[in-house]
N, C-alpha and C. Protein backbone atom coordinates (compact mmCIF):
# COMPACT_ATOMS: atom_id res chain seq x y z
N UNK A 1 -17.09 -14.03 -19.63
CA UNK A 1 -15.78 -13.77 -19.09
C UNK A 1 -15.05 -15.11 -18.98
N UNK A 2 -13.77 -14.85 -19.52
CA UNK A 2 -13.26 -16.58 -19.85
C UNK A 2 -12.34 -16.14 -18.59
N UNK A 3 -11.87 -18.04 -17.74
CA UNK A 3 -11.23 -17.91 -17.01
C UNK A 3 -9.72 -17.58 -16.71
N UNK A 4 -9.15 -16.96 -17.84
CA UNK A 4 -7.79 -16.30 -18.68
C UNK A 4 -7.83 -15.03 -18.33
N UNK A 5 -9.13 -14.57 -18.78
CA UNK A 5 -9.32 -13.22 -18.33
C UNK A 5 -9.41 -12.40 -16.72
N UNK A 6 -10.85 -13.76 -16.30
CA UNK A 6 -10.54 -13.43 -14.80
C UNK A 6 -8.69 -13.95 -14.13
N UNK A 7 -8.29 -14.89 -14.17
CA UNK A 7 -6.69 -14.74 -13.87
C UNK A 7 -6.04 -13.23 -14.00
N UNK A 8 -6.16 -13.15 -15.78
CA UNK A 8 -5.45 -11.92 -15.90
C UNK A 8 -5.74 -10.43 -14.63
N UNK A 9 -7.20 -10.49 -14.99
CA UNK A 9 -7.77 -9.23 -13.97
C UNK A 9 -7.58 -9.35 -12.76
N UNK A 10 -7.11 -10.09 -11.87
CA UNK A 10 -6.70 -11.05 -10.73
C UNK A 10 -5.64 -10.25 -10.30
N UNK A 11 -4.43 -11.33 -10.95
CA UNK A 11 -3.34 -10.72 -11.44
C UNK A 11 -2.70 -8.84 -11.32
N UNK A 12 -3.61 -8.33 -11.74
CA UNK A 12 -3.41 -6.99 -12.10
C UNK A 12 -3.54 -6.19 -11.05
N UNK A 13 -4.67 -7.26 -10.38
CA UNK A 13 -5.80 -5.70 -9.57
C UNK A 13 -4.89 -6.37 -7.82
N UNK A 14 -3.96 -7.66 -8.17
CA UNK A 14 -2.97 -8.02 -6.88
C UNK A 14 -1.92 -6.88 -7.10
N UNK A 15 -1.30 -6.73 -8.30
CA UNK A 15 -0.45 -5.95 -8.52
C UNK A 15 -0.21 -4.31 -8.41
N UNK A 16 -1.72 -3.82 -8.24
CA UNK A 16 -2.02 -2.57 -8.35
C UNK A 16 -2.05 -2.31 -6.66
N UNK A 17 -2.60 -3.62 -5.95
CA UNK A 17 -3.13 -2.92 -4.47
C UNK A 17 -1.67 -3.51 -3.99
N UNK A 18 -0.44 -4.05 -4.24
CA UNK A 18 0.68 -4.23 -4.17
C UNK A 18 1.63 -2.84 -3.66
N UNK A 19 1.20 -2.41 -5.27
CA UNK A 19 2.22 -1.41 -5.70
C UNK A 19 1.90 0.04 -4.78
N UNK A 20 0.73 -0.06 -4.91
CA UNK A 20 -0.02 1.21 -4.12
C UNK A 20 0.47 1.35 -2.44
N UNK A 21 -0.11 -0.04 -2.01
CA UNK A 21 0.24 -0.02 -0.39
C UNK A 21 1.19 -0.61 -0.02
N UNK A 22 2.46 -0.57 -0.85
CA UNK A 22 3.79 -0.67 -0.49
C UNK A 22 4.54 -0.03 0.50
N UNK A 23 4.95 1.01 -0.49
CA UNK A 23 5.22 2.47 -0.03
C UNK A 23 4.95 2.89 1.64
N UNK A 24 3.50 2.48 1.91
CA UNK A 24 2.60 2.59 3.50
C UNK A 24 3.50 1.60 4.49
N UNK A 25 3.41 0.21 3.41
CA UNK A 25 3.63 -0.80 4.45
C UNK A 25 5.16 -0.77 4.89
N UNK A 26 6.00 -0.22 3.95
CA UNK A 26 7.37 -0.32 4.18
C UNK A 26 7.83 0.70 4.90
N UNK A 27 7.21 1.71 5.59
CA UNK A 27 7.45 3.04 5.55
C UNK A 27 6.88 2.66 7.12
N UNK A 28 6.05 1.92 7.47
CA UNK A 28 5.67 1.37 8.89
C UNK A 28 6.46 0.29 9.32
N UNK A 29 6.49 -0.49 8.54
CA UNK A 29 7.61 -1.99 8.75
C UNK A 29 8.88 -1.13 9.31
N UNK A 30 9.45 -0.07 8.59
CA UNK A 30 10.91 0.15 9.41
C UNK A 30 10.70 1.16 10.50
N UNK A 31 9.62 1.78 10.28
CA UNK A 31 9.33 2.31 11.42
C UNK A 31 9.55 1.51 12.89
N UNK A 32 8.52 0.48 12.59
CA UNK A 32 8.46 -0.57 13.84
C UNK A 32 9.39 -0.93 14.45
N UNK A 33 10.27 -1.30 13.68
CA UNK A 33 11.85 -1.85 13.84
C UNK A 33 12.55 -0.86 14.40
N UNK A 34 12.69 0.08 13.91
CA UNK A 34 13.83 0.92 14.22
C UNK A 34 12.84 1.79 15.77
N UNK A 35 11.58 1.55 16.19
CA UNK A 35 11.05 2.03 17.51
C UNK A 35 11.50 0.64 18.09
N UNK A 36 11.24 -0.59 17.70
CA UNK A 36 11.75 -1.99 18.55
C UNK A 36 12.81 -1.90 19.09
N UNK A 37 13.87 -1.39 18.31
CA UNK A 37 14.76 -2.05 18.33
C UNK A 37 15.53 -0.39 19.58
N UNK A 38 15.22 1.06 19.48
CA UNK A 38 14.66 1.95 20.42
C UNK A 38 14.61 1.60 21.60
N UNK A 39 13.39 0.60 21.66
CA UNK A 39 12.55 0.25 22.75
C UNK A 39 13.79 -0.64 23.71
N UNK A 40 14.06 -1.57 22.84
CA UNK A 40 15.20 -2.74 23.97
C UNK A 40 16.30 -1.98 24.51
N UNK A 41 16.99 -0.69 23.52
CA UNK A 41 17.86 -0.44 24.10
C UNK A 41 17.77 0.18 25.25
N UNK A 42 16.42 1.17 25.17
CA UNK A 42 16.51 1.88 26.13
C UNK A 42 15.60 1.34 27.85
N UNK A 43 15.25 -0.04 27.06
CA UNK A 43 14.25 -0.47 27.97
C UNK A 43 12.78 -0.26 28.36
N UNK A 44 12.93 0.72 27.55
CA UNK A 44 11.32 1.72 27.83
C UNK A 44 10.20 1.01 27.16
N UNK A 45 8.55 0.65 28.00
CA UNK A 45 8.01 -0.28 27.67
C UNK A 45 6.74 0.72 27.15
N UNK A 46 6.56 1.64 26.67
CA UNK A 46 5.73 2.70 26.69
C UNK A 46 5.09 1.76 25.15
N UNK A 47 3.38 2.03 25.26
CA UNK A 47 2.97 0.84 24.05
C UNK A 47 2.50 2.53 23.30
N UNK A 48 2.23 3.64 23.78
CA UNK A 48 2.20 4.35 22.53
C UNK A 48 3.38 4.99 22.08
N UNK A 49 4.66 4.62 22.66
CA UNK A 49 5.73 5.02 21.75
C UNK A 49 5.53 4.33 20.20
N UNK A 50 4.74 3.40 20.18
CA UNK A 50 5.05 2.57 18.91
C UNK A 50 4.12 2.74 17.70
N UNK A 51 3.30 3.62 18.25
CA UNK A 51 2.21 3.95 17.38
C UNK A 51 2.27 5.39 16.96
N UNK A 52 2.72 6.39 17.94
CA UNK A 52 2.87 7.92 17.06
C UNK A 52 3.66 7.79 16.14
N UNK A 53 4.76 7.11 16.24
CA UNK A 53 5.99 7.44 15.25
C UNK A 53 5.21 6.56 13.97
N UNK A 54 4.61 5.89 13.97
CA UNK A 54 3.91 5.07 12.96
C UNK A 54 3.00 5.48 12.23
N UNK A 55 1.97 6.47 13.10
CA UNK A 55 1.78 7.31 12.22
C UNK A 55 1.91 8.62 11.61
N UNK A 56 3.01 9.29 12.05
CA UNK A 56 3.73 10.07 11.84
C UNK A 56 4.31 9.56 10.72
N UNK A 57 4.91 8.46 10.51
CA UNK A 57 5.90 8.10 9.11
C UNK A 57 5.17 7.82 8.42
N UNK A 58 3.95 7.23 8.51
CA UNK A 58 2.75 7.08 7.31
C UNK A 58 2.28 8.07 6.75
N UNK A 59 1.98 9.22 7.48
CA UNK A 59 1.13 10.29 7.37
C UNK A 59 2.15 11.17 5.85
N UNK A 60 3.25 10.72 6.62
CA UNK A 60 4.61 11.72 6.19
C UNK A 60 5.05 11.31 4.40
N UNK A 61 4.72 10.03 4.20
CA UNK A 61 5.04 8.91 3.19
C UNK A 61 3.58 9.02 2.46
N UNK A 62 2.74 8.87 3.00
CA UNK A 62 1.01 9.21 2.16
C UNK A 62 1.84 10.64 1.66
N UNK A 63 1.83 11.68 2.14
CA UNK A 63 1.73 13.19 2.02
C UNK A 63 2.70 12.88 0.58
N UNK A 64 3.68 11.92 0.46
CA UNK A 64 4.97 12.23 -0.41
C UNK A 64 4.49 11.52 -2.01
N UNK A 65 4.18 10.20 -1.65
CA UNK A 65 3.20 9.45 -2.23
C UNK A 65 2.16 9.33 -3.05
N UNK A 66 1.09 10.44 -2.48
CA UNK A 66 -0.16 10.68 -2.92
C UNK A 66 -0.28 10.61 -4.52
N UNK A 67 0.11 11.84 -4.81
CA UNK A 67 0.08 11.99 -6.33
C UNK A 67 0.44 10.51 -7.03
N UNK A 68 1.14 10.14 -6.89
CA UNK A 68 1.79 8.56 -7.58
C UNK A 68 0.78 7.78 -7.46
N UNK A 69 0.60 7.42 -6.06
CA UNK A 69 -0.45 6.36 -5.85
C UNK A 69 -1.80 6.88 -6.40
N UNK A 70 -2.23 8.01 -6.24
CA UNK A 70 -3.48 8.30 -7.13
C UNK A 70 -3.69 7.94 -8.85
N UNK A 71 -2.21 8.13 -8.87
CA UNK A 71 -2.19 8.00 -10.67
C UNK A 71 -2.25 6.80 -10.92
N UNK A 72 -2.09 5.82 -10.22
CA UNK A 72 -1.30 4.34 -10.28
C UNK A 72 -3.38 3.97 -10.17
N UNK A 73 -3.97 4.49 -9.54
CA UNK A 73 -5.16 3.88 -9.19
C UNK A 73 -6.10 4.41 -10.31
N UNK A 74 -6.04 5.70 -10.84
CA UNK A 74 -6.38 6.19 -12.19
C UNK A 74 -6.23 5.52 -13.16
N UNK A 75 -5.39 4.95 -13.43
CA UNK A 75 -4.74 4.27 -14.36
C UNK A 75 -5.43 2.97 -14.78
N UNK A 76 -5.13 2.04 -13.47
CA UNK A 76 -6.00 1.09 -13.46
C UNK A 76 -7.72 1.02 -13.63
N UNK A 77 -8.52 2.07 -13.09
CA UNK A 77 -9.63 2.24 -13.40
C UNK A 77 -9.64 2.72 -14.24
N UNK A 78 -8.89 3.19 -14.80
CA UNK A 78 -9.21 3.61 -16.65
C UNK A 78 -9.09 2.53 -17.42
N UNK A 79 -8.14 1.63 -17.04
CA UNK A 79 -8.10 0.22 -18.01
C UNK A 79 -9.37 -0.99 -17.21
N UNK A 80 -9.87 -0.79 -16.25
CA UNK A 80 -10.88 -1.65 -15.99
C UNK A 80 -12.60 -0.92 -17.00
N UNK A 81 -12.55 0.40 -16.97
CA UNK A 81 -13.75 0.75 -17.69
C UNK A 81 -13.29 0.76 -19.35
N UNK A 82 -12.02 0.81 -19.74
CA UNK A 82 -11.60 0.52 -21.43
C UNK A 82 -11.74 -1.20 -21.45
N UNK A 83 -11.81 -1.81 -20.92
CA UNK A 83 -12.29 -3.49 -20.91
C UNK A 83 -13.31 -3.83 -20.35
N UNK A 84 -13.94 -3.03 -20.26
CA UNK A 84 -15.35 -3.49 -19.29
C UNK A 84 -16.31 -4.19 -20.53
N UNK A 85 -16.31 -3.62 -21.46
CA UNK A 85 -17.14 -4.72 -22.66
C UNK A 85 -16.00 -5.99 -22.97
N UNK A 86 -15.49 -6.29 -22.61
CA UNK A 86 -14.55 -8.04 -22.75
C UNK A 86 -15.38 -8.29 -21.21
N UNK A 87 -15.35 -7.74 -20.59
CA UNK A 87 -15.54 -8.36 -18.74
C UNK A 87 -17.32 -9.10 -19.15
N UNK A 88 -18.04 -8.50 -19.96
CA UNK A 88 -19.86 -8.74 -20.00
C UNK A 88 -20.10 -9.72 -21.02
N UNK A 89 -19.20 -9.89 -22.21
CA UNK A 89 -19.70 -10.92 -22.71
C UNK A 89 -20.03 -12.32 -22.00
């Protein structure tokens, strides 16, 4: 395995767990914010206000998601076992 290759596979497999847990992370990121920002106005210091709605919007965004992100991970393990003889020499 030349060190071109490991880069490349690097590279890919950053891009795949990127692309995948985006969607999750952005879908909680405004969550947070928009309960923060909730929270100051109304003053209310409640620490599981900040976590149902969080996972409620995750749950909600996985459910929408799924299929995509499954394919996106299919995909990639199909091109890691179609190169797996370049990975052993």
């Amino acid at each position: 395995m030349t060190p071109e290759l490991t880069v490349t596979l690097m590279k890919q497999t950053l891009y795949t767990v990127l692309i995948v847990a985006g969607p999750l992370l952005a879908a909680g990121l405004i969550i947070g914010i928009l309960v923060s920002v909730f929270q100051t106005v109304t003053q209310i210091r409640e620490m599981s206000l900040t976590f149902v709605p969080k996972i409620i919007g995750v749950m909600i965004t996985l459910a929408i998601f799924a299929p995509w992100m499954a394919s996106s991970l299919i995909d990639f393990t199909m091109s890691i076992f179609h190169h797996l003889p370049r990975f052993v020499q």
